[in-house]
Structure formats: C-alpha cells, structure tokens
C-alpha atoms as a PDB file:
ATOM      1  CA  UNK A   1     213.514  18.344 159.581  1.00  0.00           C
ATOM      2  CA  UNK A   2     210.116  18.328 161.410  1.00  0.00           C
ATOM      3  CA  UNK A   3     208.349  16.788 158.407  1.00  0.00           C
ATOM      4  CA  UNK A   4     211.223  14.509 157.548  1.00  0.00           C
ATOM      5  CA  UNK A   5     210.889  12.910 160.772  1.00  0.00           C
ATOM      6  CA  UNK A   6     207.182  12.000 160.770  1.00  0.00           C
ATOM      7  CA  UNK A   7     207.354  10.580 157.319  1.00  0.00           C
ATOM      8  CA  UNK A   8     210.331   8.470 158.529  1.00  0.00           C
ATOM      9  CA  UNK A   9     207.983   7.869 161.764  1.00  0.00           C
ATOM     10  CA  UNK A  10     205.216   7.098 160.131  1.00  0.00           C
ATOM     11  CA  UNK A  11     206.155   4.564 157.214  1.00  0.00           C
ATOM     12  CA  UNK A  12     208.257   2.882 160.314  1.00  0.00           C
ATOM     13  CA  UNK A  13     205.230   2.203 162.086  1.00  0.00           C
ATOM     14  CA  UNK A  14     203.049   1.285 158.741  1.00  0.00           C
ATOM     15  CA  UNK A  15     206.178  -1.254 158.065  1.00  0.00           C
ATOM     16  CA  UNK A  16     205.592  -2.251 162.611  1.00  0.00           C
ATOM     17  CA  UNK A  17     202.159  -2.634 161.662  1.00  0.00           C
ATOM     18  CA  UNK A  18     202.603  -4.676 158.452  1.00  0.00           C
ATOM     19  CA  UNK A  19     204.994  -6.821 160.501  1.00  0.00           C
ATOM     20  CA  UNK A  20     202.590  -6.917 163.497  1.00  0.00           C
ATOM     21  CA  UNK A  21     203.154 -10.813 163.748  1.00  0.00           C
ATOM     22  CA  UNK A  22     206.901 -11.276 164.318  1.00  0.00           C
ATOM     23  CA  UNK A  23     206.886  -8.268 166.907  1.00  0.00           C
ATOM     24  CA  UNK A  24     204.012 -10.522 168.875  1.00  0.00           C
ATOM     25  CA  UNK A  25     206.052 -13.643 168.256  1.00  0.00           C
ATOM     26  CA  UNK A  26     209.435 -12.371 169.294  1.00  0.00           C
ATOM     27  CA  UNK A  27     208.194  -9.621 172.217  1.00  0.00           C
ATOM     28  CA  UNK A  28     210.152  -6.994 171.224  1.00  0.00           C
ATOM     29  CA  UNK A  29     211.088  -4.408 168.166  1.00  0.00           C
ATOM     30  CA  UNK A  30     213.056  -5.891 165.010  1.00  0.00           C
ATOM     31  CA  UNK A  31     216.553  -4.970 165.851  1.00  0.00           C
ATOM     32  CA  UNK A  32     216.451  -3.238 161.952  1.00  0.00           C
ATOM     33  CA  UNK A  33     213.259  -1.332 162.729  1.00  0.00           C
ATOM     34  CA  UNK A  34     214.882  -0.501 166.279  1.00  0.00           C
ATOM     35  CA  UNK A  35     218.251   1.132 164.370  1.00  0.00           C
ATOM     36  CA  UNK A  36     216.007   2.749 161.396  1.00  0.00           C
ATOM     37  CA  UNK A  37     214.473   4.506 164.247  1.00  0.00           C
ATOM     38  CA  UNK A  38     217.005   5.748 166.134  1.00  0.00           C
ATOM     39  CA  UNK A  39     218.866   6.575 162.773  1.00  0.00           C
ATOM     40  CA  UNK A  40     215.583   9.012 162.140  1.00  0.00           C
ATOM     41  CA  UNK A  41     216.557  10.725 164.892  1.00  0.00           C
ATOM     42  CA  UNK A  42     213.810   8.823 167.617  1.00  0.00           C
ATOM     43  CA  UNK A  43     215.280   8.593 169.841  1.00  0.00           C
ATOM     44  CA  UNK A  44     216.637  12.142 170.138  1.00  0.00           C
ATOM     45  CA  UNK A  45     213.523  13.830 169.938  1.00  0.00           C
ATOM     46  CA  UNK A  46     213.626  14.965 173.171  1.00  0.00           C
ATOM     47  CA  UNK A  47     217.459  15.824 174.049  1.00  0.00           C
ATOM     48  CA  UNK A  48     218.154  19.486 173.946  1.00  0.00           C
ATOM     49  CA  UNK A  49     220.498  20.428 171.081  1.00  0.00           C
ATOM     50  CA  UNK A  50     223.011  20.681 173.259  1.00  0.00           C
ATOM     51  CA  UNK A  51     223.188  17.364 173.949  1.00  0.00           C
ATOM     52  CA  UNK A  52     223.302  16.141 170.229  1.00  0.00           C
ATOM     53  CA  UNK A  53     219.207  15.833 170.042  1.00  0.00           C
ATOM     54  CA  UNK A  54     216.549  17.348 168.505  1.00  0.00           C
ATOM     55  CA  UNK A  55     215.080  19.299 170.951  1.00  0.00           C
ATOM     56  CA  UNK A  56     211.603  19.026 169.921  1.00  0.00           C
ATOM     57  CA  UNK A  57     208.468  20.099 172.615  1.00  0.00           C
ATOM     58  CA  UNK A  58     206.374  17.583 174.530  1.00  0.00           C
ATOM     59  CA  UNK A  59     203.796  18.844 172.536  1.00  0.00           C
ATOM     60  CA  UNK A  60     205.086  17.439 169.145  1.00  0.00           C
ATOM     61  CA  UNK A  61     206.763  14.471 170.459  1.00  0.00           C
ATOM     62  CA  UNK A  62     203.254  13.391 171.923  1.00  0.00           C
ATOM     63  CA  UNK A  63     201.657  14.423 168.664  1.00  0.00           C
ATOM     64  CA  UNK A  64     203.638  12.309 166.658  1.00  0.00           C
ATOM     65  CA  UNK A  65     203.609   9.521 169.270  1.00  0.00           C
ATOM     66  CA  UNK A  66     199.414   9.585 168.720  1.00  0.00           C
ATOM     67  CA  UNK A  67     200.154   9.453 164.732  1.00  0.00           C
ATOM     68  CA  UNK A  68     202.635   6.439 164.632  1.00  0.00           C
ATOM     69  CA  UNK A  69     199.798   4.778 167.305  1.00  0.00           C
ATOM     70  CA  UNK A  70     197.077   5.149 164.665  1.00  0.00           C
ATOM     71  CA  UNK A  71     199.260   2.396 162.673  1.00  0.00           C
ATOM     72  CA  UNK A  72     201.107   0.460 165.706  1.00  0.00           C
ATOM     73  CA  UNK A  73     200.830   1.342 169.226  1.00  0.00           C
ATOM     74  CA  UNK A  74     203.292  -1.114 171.186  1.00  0.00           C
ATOM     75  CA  UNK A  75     205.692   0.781 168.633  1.00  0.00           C
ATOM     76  CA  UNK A  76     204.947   3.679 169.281  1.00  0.00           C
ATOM     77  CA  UNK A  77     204.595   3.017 172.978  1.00  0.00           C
ATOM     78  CA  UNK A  78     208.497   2.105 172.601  1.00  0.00           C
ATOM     79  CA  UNK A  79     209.911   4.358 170.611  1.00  0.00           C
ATOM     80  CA  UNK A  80     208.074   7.753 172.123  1.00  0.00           C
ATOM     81  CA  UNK A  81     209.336   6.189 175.610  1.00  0.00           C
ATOM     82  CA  UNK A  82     212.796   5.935 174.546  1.00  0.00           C
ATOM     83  CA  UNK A  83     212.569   9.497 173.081  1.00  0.00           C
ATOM     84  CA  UNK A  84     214.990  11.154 175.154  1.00  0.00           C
ATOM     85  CA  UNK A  85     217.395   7.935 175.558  1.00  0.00           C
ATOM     86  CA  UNK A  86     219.466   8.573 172.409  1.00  0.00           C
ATOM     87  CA  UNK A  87     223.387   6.737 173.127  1.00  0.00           C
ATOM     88  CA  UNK A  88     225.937   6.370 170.580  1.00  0.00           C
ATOM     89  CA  UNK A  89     225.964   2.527 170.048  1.00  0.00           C
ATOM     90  CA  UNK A  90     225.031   0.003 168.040  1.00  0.00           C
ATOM     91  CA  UNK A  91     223.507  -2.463 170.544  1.00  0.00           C
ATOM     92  CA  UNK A  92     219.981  -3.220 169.974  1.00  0.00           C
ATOM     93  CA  UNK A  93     217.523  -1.202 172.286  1.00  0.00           C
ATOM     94  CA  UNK A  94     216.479  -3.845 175.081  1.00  0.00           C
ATOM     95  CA  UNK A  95     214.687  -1.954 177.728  1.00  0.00           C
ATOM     96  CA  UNK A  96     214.763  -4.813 180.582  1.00  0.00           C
ATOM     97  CA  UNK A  97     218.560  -5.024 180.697  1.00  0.00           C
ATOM     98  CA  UNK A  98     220.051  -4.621 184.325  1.00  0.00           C
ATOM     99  CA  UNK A  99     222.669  -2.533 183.243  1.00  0.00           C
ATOM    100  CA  UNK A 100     222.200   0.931 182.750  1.00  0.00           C
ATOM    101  CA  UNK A 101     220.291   2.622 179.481  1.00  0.00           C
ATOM    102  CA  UNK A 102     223.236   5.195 178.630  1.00  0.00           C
END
C-alpha cells in the first residue's frame, strides 16, 4: 500500500506540475486532481485505522510531502495539510470555506 501511494502521489504532482499554469490562474487545486487525491487515500494518511485512514507516521507523511514538493510544492503544501482531513463527500476541497472542514 505504502508504495502504491507514492506512485499515485507522485505522478499527481508530476501531472500539478505539468499543469502548473491553470493552478496559478484559478488559485486553487483542479477539482479532478483534488478527488484523484483523496481517492489515493491523501487525505487519510494520517487518520488512525480506526477511523477509516491510513494511519501512516509523521515521519512518512512528511517524507512523501518533501517528494511530491520536488515536482509541485503549493500541491503538496495542500494535500500534506489536508492529510488528516479525510470526509466522505464529494464536494471539492476548498480550504477557506466558513463552514466547518468535516
């Protein structure tokens, strides 16, 4: 599972980097690249098991965070924040909404 998630991790953020321009022009991640992440498991990273995520350690969510940075970093900035956010919806992640993220 561990290896599955940084290939899906990294070839999101080579496809971020590749598409560098429309995240710039529309301030904020691709609604598709938003859901391919979370359906990776992203967003879960850091949830215990318990709780439906992956329970991964600091340690290799930060690690990685660094290798998805080496191809996008506002990306990865996004998605290694949101890492223990994981709800069961399909609204698009918009992290300045004044309702609550859960």
């Amino acid at each position: 599972m561990s290896n599955d998630l940084s290939l899906a991790a990294i070839s999101l953020a080579k496809e971020a980097d590749a598409r560098r321009e429309e995240l710039e022009r529309g301030r904020r991640i691709p609604s598709d690249l938003s859901r391919r992440a979370g359906d990776a498991g992203l967003f879960r990273q850091l949830l215990s098991t318990e709780l439906g995520g992956l329970g991964r350690s600091a340690a290799d969510w930060f690690r990685l965070g660094v290798d998805m940075a080496r191809w996008e970093a506002s990306f990865s900035w996004i998605i290694t924040q949101a890492a223990g956010t994981w709800r069961r919806t399909s609204q698009p992640l918009i992290l300045h909404s004044p309702r609550p993220f859960c």
